[in-house]
C-alpha atoms as a PDB file:
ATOM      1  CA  UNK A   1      87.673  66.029 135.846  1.00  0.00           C
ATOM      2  CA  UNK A   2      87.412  69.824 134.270  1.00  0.00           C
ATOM      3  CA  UNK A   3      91.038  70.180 134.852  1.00  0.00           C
ATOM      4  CA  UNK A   4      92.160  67.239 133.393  1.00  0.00           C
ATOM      5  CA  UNK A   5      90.018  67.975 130.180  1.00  0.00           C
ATOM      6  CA  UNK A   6      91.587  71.352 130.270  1.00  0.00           C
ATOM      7  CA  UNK A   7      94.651  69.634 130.366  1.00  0.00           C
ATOM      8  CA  UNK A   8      93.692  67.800 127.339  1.00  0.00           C
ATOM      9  CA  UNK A   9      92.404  70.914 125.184  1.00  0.00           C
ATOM     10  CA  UNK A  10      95.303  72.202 125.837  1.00  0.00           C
ATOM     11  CA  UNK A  11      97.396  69.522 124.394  1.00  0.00           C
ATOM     12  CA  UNK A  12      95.500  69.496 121.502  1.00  0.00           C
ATOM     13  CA  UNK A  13      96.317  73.411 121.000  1.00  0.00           C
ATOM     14  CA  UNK A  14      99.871  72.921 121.283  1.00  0.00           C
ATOM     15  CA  UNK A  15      99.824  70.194 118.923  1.00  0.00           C
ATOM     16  CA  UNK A  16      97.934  72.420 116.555  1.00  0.00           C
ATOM     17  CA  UNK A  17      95.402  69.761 115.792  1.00  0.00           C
ATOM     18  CA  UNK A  18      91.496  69.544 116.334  1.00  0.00           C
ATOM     19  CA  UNK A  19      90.168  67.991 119.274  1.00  0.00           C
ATOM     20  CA  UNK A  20      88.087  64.825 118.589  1.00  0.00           C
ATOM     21  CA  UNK A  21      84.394  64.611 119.041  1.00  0.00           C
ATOM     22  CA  UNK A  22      84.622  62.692 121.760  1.00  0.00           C
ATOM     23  CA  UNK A  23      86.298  64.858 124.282  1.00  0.00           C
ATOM     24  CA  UNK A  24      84.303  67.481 122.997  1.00  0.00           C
ATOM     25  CA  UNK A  25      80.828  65.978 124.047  1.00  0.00           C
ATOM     26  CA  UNK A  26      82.641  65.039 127.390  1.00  0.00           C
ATOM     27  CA  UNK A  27      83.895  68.384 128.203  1.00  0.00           C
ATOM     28  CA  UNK A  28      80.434  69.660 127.757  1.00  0.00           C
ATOM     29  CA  UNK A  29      78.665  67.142 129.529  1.00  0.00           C
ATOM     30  CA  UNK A  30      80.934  67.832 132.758  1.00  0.00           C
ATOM     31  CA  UNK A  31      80.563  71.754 132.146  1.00  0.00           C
ATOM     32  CA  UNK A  32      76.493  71.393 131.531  1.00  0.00           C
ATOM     33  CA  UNK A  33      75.195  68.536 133.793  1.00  0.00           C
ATOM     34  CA  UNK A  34      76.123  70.192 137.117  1.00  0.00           C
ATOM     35  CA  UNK A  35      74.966  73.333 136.562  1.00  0.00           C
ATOM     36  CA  UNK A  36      72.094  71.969 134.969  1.00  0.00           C
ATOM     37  CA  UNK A  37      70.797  69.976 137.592  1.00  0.00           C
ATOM     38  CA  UNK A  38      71.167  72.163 140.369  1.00  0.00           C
ATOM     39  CA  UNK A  39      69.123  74.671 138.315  1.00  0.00           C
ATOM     40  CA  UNK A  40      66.426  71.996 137.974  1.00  0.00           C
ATOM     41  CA  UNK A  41      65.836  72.064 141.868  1.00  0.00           C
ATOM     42  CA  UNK A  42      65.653  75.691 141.736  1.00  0.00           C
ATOM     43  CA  UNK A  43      63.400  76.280 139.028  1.00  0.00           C
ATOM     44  CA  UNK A  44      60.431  77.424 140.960  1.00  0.00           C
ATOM     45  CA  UNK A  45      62.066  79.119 143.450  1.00  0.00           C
ATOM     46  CA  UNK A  46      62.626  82.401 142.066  1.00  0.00           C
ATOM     47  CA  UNK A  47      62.442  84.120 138.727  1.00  0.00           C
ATOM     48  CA  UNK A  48      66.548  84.721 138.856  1.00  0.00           C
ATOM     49  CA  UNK A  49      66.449  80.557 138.155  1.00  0.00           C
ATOM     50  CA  UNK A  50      64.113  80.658 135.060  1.00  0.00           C
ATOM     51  CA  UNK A  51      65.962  83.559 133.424  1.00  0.00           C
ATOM     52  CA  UNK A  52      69.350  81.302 134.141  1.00  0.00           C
ATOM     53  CA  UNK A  53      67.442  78.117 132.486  1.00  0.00           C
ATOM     54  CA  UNK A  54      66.824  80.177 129.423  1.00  0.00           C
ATOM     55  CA  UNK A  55      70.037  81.858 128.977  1.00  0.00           C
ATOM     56  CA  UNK A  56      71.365  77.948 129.556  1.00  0.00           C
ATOM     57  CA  UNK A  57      69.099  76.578 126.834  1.00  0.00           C
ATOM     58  CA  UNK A  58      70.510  79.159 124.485  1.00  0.00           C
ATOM     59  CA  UNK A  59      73.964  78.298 125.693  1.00  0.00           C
ATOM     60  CA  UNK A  60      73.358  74.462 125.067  1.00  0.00           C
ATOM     61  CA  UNK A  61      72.547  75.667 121.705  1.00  0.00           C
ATOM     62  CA  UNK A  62      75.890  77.278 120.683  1.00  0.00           C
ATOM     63  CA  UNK A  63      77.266  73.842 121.393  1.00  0.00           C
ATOM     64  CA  UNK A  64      74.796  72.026 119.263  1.00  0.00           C
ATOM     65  CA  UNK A  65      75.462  74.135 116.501  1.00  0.00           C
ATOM     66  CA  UNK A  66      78.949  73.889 116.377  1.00  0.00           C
ATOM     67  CA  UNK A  67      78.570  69.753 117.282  1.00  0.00           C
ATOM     68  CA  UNK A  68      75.781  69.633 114.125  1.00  0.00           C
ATOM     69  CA  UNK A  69      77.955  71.600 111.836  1.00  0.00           C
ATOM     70  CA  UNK A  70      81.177  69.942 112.478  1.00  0.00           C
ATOM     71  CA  UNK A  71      80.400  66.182 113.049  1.00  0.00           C
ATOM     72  CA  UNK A  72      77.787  65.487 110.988  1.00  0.00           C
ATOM     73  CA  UNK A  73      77.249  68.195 108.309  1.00  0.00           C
ATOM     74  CA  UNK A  74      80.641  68.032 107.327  1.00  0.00           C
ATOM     75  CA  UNK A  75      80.704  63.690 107.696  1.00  0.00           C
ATOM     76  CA  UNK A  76      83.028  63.415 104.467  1.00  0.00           C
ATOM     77  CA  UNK A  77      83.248  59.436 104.661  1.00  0.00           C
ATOM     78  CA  UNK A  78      78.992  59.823 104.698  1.00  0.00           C
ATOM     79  CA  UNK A  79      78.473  58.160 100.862  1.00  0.00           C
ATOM     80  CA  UNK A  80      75.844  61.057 100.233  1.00  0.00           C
ATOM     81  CA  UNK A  81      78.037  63.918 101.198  1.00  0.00           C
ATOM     82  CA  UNK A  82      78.293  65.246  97.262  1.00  0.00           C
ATOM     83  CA  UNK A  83      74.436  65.437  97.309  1.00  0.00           C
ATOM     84  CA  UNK A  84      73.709  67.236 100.218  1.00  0.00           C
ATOM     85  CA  UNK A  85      72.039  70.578 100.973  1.00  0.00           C
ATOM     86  CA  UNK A  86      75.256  71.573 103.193  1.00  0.00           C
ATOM     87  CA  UNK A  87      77.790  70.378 100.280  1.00  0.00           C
ATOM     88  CA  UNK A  88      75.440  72.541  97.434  1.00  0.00           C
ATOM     89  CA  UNK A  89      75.586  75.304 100.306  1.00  0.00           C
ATOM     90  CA  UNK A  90      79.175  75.506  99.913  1.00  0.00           C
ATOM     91  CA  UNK A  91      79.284  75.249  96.313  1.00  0.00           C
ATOM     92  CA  UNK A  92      77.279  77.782  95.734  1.00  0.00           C
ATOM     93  CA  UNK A  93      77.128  80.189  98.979  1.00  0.00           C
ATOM     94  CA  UNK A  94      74.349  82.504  98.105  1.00  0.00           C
ATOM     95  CA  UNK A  95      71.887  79.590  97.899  1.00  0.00           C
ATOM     96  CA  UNK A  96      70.689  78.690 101.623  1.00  0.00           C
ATOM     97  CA  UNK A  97      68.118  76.116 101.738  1.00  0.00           C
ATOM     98  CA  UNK A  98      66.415  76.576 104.549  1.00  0.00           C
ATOM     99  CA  UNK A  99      62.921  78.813 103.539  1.00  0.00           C
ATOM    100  CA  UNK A 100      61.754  81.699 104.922  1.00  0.00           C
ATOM    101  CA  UNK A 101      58.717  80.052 105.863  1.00  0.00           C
ATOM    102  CA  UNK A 102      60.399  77.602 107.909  1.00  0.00           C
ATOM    103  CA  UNK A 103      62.777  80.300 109.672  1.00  0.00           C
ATOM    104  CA  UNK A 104      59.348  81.589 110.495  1.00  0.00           C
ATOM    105  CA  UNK A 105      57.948  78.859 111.985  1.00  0.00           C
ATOM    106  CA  UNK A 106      60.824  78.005 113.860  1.00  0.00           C
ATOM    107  CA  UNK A 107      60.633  81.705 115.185  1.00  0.00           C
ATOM    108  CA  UNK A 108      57.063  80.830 116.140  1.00  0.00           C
ATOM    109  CA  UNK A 109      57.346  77.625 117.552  1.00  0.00           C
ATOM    110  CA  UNK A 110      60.431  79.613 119.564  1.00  0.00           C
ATOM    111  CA  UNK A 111      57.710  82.561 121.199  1.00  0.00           C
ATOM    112  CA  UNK A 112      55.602  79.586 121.877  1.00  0.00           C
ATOM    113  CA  UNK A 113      58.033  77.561 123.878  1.00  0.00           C
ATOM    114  CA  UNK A 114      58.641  80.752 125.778  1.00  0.00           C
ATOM    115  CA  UNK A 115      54.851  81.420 126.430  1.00  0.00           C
ATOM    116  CA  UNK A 116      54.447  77.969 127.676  1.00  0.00           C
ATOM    117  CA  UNK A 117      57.315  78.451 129.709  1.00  0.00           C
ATOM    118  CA  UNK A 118      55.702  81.364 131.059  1.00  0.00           C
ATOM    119  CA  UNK A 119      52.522  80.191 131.566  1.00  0.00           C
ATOM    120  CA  UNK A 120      52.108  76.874 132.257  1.00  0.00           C
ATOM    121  CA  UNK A 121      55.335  74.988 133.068  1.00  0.00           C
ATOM    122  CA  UNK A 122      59.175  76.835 134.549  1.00  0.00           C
ATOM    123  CA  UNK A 123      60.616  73.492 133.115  1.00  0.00           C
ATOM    124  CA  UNK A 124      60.083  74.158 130.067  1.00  0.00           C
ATOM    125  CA  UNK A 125      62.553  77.579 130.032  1.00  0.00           C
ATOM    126  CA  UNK A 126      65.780  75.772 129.511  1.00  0.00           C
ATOM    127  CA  UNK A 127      64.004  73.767 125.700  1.00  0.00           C
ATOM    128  CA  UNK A 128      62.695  77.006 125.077  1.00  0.00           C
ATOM    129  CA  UNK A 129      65.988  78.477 125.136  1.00  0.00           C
ATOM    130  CA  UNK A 130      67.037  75.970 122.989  1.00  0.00           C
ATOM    131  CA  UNK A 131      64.953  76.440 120.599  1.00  0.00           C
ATOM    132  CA  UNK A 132      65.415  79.894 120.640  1.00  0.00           C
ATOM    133  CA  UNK A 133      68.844  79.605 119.692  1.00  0.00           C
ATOM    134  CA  UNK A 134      67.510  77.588 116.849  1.00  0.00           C
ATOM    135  CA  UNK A 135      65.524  80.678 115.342  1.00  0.00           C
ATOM    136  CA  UNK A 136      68.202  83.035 116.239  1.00  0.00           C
ATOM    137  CA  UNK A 137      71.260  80.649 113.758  1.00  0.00           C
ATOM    138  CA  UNK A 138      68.647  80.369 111.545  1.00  0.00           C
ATOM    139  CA  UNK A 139      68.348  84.135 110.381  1.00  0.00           C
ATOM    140  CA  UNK A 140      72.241  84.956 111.957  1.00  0.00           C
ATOM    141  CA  UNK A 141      72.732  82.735 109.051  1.00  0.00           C
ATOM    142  CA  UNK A 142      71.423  84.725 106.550  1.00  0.00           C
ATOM    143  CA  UNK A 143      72.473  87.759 107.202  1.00  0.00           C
ATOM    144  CA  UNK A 144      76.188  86.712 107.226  1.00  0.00           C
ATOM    145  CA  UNK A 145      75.789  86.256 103.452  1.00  0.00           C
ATOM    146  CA  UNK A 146      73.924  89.666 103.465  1.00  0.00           C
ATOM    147  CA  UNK A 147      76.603  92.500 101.964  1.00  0.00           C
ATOM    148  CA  UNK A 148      75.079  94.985 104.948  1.00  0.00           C
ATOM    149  CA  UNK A 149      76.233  92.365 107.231  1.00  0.00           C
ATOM    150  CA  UNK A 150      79.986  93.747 106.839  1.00  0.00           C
ATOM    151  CA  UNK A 151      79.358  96.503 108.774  1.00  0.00           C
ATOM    152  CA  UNK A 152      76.785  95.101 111.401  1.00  0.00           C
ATOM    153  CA  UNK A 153      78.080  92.057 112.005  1.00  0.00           C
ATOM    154  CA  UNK A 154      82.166  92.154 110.779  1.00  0.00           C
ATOM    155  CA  UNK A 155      83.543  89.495 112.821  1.00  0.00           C
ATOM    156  CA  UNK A 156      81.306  87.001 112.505  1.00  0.00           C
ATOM    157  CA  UNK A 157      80.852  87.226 108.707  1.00  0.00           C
ATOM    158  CA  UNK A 158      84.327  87.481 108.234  1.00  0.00           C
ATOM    159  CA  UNK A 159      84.392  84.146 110.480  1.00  0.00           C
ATOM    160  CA  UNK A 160      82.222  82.525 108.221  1.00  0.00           C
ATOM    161  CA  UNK A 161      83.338  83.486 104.651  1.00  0.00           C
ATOM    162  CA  UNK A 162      86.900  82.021 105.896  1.00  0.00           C
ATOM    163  CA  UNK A 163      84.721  78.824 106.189  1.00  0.00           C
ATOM    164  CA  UNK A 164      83.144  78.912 103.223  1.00  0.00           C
ATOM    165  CA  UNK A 165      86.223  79.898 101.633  1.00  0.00           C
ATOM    166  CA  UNK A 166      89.230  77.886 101.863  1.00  0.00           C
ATOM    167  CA  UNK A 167      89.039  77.228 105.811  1.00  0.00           C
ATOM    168  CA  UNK A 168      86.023  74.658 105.348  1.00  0.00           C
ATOM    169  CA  UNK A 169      87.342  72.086 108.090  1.00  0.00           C
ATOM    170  CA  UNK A 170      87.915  75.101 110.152  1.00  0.00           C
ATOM    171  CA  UNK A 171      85.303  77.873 111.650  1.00  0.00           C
ATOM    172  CA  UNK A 172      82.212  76.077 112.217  1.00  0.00           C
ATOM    173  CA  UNK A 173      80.502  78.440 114.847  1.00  0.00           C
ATOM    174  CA  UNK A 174      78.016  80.696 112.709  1.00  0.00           C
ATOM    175  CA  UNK A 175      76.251  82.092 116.026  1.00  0.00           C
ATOM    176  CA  UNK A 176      79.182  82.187 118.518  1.00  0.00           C
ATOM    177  CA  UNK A 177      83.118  81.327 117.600  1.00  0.00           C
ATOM    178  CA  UNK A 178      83.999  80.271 121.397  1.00  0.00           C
ATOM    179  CA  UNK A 179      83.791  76.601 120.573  1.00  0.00           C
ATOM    180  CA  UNK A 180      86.249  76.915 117.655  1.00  0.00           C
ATOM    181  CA  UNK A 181      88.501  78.725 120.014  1.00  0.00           C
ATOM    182  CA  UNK A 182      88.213  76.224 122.442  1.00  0.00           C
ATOM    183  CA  UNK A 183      88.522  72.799 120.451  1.00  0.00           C
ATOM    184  CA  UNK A 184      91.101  74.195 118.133  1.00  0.00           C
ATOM    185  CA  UNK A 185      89.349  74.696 115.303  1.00  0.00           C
ATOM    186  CA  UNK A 186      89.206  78.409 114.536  1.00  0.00           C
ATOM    187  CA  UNK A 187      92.236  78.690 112.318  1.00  0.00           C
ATOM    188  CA  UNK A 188      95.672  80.032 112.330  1.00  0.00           C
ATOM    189  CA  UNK A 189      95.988  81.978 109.057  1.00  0.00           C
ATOM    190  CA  UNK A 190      93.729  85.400 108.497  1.00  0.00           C
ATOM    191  CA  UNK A 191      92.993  84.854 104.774  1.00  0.00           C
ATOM    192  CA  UNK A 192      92.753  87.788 102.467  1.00  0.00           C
ATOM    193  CA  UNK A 193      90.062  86.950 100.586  1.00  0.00           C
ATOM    194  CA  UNK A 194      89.971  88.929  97.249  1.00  0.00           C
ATOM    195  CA  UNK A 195      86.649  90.648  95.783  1.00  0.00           C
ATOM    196  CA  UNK A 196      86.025  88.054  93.548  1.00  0.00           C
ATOM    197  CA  UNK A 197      85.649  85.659  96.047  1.00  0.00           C
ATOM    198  CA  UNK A 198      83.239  87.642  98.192  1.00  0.00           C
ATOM    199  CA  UNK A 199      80.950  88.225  95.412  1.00  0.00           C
ATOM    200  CA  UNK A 200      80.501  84.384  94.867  1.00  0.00           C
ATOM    201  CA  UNK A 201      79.969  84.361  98.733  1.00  0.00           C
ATOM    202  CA  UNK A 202      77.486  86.678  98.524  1.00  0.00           C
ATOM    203  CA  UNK A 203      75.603  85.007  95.572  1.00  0.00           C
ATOM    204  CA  UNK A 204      76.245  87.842  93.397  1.00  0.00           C
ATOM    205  CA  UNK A 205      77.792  85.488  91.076  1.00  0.00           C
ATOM    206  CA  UNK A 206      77.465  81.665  90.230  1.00  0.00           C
ATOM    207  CA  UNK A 207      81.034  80.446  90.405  1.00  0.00           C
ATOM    208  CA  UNK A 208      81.732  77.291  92.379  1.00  0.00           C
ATOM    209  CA  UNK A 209      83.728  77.454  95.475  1.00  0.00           C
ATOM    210  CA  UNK A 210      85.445  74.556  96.788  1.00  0.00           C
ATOM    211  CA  UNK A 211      83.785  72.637  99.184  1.00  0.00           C
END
């Protein structure tokens, strides 16, 4: 089965186009549930296991990112597209919606999960993880709109203005970029994107950018 969805991504790459959502969730169900399960039976066996469920829950999360971002935030046949958070987002990059006070519950709720983990059930390492993940994309995404975040984090901010700016049905991984690499969807073209453009991505100025 994994070779034959290789075979598929990589028909997809040669014909330059983006592989469909449903290949996608397949490929990572037959890359996840195996692993997965056979770290389920191991759980309480040794503390190697747990640290493997965690780093899998954060993994999982890359992949629901990317999935979230893609195929439903950007959903242009959804009627209420024009009204959403994500669309206004674009329009206006240096406006994120999400609050600080949610980040830092999320953050919370993440140290929690881990405690609980810790404490009172090893199941519970691979959700944490998850969650995790969660907290991290939700302050990775500020920073990327950050001006310090040029020299801290180059790559992936560079990544995401190429989104934001021109690419928007490209470059959906704000976290991580292997997905985009891997379904197709990372771009072709490096854009050079002048300084006027980067200040409305940084929310020093109000200009609209296309969505």
């Amino acid at each position: 089965m994994i070779f034959y969805l290789l075979g598929l991504l990589s028909y997809y790459k040669i014909r330059n186009k983006p592989v469909p959502a449903s290949i996608c969730l397949l490929f990572f169900g037959v890359v996840v549930i195996p692993p997965g399960t056979t770290l389920y039976l191991l759980l309480n066996k040794h503390w190697t296991f747990q640290a493997l469920a965690f780093a899998g829950g954060l993994f999982c999360w890359t992949f629901i990112e990317y999935a979230v971002h893609r195929f439903w935030l950007h959903r242009k046949n959804n009627k209420q597209y024009h009204t959403t958070d994500h669309f206004n987002h674009h329009h206006n990059p240096g406006q994120i919606f999400t609050s600080h006070i949610k980040r830092l519950v999320i953050a919370a709720s993440s140290l929690l999960a881990i405690w609980c983990s810790i404490f009172l059930s090893h199941y519970l390492f691979m959700p944490a993880g998850i969650l995790s993940g969660y907290a991290v994309y939700g302050y990775t995404h500020v920073w990327l709109h950050k001006p310090w975040a040029t020299k801290w984090l180059p790559h992936l901010q560079k990544f995401h203005m190429r989104h934001h700016c021109g690419e928007t049905e490209k470059c959906f991984g704000v976290t991580f970029t292997w997905w985009d690499k891997l379904f197709n969807t990372s771009g072709t073209i490096e854009r050079n994107i002048s300084e006027k453009v980067k200040e409305v991505y940084l929310g020093n100025t109000k200009q609209k950018l296309i969505a």
